[in-house]
PDB file of N, CA and C in Angstrom:
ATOM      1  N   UNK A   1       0.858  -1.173   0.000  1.00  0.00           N
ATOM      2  CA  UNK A   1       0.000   0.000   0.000  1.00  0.00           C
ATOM      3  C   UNK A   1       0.902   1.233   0.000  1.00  0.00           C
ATOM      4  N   UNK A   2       0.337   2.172  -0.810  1.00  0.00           N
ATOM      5  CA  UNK A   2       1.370   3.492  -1.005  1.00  0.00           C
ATOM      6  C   UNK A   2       0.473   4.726  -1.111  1.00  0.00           C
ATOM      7  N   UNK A   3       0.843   5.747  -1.118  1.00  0.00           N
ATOM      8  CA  UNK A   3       0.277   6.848  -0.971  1.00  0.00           C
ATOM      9  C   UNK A   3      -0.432   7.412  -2.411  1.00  0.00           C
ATOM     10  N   UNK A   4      -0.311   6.119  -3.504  1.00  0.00           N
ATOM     11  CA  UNK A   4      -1.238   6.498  -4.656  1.00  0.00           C
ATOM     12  C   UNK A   4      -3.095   5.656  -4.009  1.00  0.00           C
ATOM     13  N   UNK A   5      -2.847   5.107  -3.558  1.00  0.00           N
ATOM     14  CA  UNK A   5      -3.743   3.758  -3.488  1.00  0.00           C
ATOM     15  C   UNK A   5      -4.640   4.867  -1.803  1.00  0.00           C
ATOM     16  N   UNK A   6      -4.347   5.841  -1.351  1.00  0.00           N
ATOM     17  CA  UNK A   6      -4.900   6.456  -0.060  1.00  0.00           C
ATOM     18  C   UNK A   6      -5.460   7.779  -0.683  1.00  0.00           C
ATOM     19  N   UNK A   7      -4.584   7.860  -1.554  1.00  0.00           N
ATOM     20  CA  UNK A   7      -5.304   9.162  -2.628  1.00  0.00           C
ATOM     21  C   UNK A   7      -6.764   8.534  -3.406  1.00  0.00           C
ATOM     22  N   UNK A   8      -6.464   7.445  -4.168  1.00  0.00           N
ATOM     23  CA  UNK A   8      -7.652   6.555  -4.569  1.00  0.00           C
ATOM     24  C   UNK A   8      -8.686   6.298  -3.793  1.00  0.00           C
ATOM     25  N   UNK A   9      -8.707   5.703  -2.694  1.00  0.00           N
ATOM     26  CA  UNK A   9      -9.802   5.895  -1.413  1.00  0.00           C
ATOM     27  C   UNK A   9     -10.007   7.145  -1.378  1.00  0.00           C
ATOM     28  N   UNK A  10      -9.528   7.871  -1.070  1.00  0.00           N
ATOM     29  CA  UNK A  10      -9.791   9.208  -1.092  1.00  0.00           C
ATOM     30  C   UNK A  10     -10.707   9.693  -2.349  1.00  0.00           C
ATOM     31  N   UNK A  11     -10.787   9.565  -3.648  1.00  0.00           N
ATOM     32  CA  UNK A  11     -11.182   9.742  -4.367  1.00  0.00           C
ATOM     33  C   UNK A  11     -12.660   8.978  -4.281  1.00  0.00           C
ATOM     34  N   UNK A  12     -12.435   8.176  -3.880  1.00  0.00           N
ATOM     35  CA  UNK A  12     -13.676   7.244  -3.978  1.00  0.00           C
ATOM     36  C   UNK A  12     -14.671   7.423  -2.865  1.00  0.00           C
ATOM     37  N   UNK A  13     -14.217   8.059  -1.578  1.00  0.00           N
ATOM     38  CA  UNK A  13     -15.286   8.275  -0.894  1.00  0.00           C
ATOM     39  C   UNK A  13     -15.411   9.536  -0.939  1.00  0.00           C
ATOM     40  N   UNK A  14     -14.522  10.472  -2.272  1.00  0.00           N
ATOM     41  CA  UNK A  14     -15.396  11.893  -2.016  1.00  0.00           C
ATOM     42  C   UNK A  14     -14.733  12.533  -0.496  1.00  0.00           C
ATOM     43  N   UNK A  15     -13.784  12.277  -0.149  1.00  0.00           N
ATOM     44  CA  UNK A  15     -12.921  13.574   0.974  1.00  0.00           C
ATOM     45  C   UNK A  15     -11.579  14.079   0.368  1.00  0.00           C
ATOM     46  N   UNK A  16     -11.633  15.259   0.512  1.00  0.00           N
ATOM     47  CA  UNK A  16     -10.039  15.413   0.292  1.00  0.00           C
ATOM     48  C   UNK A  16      -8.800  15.647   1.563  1.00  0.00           C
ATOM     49  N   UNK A  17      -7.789  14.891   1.112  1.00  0.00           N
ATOM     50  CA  UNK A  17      -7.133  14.380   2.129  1.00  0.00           C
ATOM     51  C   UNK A  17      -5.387  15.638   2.141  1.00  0.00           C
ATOM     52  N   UNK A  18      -5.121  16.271   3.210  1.00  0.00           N
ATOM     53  CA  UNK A  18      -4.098  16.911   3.165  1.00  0.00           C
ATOM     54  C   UNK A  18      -2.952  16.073   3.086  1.00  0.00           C
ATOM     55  N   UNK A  19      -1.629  16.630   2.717  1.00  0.00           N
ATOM     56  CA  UNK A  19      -0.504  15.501   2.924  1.00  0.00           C
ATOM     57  C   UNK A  19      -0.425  14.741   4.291  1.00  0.00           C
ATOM     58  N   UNK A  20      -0.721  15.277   5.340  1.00  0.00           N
ATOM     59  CA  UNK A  20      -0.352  15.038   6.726  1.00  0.00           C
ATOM     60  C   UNK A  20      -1.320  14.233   6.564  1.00  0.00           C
ATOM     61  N   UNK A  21      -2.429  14.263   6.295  1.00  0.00           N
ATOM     62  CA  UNK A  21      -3.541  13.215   6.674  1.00  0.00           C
ATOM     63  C   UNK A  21      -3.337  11.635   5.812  1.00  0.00           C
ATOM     64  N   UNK A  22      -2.912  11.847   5.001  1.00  0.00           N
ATOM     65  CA  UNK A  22      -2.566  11.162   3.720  1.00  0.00           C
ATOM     66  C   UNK A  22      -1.042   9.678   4.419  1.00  0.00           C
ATOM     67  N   UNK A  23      -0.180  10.541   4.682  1.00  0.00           N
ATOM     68  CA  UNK A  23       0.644   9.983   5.418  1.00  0.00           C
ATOM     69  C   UNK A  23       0.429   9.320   7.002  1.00  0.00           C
ATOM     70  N   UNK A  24      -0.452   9.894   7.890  1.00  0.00           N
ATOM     71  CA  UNK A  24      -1.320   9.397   8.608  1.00  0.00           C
ATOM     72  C   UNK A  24      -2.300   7.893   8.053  1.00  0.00           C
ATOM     73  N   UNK A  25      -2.782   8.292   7.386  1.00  0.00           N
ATOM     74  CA  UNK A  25      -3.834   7.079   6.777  1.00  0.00           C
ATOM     75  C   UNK A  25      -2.752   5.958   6.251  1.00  0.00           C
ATOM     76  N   UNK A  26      -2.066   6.163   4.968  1.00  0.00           N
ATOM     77  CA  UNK A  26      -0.923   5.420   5.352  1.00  0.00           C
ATOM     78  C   UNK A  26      -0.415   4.410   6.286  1.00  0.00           C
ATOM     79  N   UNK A  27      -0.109   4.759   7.184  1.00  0.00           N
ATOM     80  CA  UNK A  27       0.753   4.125   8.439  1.00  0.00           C
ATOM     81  C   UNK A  27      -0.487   3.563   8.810  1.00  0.00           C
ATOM     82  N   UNK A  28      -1.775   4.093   9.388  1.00  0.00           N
ATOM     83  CA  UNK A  28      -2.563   3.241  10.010  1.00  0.00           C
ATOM     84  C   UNK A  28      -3.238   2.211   9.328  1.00  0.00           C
ATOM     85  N   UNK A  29      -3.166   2.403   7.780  1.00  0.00           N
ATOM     86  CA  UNK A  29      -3.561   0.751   6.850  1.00  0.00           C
ATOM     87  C   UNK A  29      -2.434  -0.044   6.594  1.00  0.00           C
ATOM     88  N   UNK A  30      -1.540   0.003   7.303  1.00  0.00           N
ATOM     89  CA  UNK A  30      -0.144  -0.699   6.911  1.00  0.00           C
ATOM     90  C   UNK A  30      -0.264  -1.203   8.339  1.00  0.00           C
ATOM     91  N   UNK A  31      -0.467  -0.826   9.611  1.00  0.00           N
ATOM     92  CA  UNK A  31      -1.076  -1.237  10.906  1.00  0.00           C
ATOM     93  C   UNK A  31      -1.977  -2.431  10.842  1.00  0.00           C
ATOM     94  N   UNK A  32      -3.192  -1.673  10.378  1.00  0.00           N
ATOM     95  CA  UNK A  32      -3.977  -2.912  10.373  1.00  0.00           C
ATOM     96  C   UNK A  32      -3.511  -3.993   9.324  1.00  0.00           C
ATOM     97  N   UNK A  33      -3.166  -3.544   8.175  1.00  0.00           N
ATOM     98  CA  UNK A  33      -2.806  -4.943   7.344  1.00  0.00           C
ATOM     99  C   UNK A  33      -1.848  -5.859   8.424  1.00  0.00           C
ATOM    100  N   UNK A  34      -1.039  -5.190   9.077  1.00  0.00           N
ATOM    101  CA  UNK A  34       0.147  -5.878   9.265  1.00  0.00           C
ATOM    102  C   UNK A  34      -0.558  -7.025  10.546  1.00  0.00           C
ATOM    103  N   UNK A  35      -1.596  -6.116  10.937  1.00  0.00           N
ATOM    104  CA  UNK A  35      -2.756  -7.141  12.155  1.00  0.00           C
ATOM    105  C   UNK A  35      -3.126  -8.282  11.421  1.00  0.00           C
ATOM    106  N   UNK A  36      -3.832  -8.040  10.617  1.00  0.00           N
ATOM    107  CA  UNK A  36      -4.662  -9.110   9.879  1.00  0.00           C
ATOM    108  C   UNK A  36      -3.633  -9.796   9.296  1.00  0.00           C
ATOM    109  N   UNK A  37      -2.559  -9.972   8.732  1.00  0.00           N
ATOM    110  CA  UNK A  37      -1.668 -10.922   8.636  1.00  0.00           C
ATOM    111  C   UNK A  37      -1.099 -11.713   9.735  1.00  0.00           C
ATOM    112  N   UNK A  38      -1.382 -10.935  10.776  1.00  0.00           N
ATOM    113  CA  UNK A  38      -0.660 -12.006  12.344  1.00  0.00           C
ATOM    114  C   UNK A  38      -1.881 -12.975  12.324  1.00  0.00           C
ATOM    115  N   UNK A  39      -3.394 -12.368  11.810  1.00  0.00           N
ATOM    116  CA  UNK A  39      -4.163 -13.242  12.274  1.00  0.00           C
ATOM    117  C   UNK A  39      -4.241 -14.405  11.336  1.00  0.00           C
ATOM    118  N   UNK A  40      -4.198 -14.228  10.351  1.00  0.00           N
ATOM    119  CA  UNK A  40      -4.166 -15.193   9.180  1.00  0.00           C
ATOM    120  C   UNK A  40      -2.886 -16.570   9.441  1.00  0.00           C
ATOM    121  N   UNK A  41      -2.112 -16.006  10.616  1.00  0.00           N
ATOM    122  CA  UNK A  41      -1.380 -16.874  10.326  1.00  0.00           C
ATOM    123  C   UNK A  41      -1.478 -18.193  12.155  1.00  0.00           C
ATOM    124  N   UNK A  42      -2.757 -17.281  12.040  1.00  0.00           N
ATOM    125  CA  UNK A  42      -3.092 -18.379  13.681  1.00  0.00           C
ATOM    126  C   UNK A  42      -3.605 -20.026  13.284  1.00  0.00           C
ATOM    127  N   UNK A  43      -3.000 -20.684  13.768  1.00  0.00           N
ATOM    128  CA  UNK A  43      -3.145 -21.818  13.543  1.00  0.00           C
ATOM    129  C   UNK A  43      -4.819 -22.510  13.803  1.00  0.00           C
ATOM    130  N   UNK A  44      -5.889 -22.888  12.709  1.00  0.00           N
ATOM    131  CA  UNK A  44      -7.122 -23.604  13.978  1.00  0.00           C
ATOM    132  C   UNK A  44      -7.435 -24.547  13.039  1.00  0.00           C
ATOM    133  N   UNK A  45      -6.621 -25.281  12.540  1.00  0.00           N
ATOM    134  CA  UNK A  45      -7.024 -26.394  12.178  1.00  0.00           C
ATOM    135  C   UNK A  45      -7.340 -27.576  13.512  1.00  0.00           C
ATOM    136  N   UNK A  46      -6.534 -27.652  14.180  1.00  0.00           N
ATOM    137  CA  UNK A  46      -7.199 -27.893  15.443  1.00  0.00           C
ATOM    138  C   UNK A  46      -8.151 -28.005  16.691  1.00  0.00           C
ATOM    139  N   UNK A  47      -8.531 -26.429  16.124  1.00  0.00           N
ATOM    140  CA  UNK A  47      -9.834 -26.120  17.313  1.00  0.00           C
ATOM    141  C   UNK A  47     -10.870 -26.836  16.817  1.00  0.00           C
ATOM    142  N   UNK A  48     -11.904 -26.751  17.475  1.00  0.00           N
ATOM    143  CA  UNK A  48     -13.432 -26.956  17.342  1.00  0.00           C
ATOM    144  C   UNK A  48     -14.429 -26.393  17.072  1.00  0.00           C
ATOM    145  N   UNK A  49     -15.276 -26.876  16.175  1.00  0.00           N
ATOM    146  CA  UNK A  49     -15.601 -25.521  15.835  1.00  0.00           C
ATOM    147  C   UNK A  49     -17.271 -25.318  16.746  1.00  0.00           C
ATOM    148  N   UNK A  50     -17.259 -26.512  17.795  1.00  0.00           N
ATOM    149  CA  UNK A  50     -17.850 -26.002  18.826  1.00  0.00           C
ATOM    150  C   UNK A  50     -17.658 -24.508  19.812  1.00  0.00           C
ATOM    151  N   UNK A  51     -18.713 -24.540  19.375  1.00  0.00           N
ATOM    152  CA  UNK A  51     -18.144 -22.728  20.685  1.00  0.00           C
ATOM    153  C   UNK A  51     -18.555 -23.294  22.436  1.00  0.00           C
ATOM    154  N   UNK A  52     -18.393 -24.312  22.721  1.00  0.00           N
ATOM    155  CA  UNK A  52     -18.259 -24.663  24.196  1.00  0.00           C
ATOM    156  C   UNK A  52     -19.949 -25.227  24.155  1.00  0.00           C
ATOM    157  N   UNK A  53     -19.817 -26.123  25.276  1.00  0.00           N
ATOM    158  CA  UNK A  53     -21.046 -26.522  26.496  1.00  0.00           C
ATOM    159  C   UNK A  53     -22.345 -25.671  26.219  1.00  0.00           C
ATOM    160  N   UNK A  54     -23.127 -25.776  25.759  1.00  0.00           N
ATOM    161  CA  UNK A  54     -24.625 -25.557  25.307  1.00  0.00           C
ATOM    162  C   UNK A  54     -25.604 -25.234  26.927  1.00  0.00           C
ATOM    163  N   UNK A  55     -25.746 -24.606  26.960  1.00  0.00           N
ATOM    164  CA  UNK A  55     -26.659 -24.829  28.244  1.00  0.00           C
ATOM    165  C   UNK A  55     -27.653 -23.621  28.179  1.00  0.00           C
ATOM    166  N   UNK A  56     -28.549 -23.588  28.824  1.00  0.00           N
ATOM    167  CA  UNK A  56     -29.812 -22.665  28.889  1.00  0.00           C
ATOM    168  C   UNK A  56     -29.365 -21.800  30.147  1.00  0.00           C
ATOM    169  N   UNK A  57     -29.581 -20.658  29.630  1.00  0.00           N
ATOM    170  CA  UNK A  57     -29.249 -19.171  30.657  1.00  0.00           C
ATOM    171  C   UNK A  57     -29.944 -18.825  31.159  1.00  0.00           C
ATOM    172  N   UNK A  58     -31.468 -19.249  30.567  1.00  0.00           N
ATOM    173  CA  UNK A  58     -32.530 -18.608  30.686  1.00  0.00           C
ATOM    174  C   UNK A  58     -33.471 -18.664  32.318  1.00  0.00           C
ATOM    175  N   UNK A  59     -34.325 -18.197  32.556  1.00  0.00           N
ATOM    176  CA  UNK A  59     -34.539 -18.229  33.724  1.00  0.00           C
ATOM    177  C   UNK A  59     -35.494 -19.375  34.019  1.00  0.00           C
ATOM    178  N   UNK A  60     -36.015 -20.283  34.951  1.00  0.00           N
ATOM    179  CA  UNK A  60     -36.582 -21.570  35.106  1.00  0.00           C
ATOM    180  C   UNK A  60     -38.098 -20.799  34.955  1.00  0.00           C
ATOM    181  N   UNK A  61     -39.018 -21.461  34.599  1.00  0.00           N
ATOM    182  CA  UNK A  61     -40.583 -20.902  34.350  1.00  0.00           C
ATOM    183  C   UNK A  61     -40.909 -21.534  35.596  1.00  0.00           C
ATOM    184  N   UNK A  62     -41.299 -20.194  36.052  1.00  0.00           N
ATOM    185  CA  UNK A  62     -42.223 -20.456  37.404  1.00  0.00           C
ATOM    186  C   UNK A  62     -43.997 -19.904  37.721  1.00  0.00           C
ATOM    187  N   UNK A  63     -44.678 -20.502  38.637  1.00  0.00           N
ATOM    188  CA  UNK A  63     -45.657 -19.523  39.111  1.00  0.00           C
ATOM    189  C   UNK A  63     -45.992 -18.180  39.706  1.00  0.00           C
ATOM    190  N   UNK A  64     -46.146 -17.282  38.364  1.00  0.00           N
ATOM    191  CA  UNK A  64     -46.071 -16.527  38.926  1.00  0.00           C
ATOM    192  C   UNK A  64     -47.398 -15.684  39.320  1.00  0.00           C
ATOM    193  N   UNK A  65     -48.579 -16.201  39.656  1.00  0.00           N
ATOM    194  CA  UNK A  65     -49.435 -15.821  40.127  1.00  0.00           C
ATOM    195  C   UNK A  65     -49.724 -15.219  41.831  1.00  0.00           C
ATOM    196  N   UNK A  66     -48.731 -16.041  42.951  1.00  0.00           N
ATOM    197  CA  UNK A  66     -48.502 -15.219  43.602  1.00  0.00           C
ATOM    198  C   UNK A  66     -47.790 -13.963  43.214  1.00  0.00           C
ATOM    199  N   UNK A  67     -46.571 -13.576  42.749  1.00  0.00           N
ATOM    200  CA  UNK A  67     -46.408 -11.968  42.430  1.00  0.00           C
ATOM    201  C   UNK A  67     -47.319 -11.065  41.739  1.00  0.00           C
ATOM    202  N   UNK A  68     -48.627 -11.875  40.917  1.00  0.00           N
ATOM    203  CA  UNK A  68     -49.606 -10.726  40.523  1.00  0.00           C
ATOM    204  C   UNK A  68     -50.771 -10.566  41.255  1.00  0.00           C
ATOM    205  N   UNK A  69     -50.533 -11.416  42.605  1.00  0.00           N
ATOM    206  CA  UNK A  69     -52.117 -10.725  43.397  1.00  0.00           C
ATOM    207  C   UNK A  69     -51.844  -9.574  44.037  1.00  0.00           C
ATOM    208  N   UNK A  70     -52.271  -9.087  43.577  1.00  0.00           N
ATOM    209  CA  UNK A  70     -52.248  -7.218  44.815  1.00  0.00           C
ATOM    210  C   UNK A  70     -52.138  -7.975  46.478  1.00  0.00           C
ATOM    211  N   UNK A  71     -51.225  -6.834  46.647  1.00  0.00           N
ATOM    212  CA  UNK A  71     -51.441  -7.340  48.574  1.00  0.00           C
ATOM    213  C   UNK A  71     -52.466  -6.623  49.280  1.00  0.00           C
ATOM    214  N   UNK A  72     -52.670  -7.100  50.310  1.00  0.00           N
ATOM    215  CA  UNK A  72     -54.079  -6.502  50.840  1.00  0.00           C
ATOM    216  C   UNK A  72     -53.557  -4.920  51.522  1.00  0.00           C
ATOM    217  N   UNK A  73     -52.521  -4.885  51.832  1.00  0.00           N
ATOM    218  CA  UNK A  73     -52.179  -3.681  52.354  1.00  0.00           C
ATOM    219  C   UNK A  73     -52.228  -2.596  51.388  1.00  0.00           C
ATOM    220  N   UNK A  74     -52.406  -2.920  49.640  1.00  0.00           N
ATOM    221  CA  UNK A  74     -52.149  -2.086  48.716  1.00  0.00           C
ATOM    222  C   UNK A  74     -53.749  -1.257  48.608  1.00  0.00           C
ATOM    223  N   UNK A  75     -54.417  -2.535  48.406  1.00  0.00           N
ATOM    224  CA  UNK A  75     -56.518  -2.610  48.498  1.00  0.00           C
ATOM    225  C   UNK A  75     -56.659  -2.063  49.469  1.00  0.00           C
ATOM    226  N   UNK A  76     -56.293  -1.837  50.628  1.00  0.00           N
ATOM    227  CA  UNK A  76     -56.614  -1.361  51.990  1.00  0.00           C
ATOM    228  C   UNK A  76     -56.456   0.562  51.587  1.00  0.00           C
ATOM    229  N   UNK A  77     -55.684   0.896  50.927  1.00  0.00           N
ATOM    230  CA  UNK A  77     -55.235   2.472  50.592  1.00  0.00           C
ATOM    231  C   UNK A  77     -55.844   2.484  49.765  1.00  0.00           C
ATOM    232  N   UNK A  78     -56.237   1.938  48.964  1.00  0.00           N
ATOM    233  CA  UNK A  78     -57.248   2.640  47.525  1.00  0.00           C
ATOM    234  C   UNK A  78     -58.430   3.345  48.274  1.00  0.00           C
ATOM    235  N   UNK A  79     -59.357   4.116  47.668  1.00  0.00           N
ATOM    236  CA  UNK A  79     -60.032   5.140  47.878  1.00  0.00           C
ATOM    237  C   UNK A  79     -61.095   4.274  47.775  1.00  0.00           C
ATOM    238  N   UNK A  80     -61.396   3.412  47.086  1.00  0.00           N
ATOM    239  CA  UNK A  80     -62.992   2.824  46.676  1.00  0.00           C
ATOM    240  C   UNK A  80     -62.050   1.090  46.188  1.00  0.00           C
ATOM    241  N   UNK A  81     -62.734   0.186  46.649  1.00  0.00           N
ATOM    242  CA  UNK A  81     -62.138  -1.069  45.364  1.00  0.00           C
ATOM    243  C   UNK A  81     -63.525  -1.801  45.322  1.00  0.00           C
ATOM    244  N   UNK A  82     -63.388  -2.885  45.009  1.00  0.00           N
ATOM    245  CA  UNK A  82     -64.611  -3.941  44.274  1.00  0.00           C
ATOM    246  C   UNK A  82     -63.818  -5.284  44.748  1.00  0.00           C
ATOM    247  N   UNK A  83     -64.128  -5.916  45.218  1.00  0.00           N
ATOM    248  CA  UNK A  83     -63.246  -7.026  45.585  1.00  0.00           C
ATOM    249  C   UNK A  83     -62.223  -6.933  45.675  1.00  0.00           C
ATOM    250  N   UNK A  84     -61.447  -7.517  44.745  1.00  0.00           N
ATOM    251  CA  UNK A  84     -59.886  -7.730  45.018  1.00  0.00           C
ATOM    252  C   UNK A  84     -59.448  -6.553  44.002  1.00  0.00           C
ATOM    253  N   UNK A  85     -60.080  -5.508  43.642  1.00  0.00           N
ATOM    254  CA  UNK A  85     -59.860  -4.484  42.362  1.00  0.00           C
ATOM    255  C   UNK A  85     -60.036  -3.416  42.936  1.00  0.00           C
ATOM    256  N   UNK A  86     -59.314  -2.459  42.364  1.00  0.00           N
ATOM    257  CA  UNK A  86     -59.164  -1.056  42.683  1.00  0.00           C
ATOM    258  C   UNK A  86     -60.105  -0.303  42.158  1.00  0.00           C
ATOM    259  N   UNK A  87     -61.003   0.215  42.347  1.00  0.00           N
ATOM    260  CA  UNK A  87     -62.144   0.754  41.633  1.00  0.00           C
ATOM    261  C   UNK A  87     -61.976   2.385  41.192  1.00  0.00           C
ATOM    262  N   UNK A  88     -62.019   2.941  39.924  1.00  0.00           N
ATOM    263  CA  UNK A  88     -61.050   4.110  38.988  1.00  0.00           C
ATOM    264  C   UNK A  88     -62.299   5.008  38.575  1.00  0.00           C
ATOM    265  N   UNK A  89     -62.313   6.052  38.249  1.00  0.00           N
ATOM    266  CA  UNK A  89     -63.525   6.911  37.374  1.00  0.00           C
ATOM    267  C   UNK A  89     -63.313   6.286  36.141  1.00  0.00           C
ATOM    268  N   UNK A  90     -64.222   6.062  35.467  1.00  0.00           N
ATOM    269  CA  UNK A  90     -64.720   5.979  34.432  1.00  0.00           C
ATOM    270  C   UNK A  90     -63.794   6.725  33.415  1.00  0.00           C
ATOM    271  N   UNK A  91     -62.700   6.566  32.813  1.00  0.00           N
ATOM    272  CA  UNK A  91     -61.681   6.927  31.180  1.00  0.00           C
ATOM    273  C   UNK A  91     -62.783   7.038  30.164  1.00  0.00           C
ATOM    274  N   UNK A  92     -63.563   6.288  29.835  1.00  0.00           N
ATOM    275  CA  UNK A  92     -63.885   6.682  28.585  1.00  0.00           C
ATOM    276  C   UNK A  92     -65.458   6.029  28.671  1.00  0.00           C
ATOM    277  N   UNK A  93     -66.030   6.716  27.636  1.00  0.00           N
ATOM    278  CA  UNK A  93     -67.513   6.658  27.293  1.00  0.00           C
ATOM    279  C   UNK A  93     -67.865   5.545  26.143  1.00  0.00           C
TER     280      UNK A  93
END
């Protein structure tokens, strides 16, 4: 990679690039290339291409009907209720 080929990107996405920036860009795609060649050269013919032990994260399904009964201490502060219900004005007609 050379400083014709950063001018070309440059061209192609439509920015114009000062020398300093140019030489900047440069060095940092010669960086990453030089990354992605360390990685290319990691060995995994070996590994697996299991990604580990399978297991459920998820949370166990439970009853949850005790957590949706109102407590009586809640019915006890309402202003008006109906049984086990909070009794509201009338929203809509």
């Amino acid at each position: 990679m050379d400083i014709k080929d950063i001018e070309k990107l440059a061209e192609l996405s439509r920015i114009s690039l000062s020398s300093e920036e140019k030489e900047s860009f440069l060095s940092d795609f010669k960086n990453i290339l030089a990354y992605v060649g360390e990685i290319k050269e990691v060995v995994t013919e070996e590994l697996s291409r299991e990604a580990g032990e399978f297991r459920n994260v998820m949370r166990e399904d439970k009853e949850y009907a005790e957590k949706l009964c109102i407590p009586e201490e809640l019915l006890s502060e309402a202003p008006e209720r109906e049984g086990d219900y909070i009794k509201v004005k009338q929203m809509f007609q």
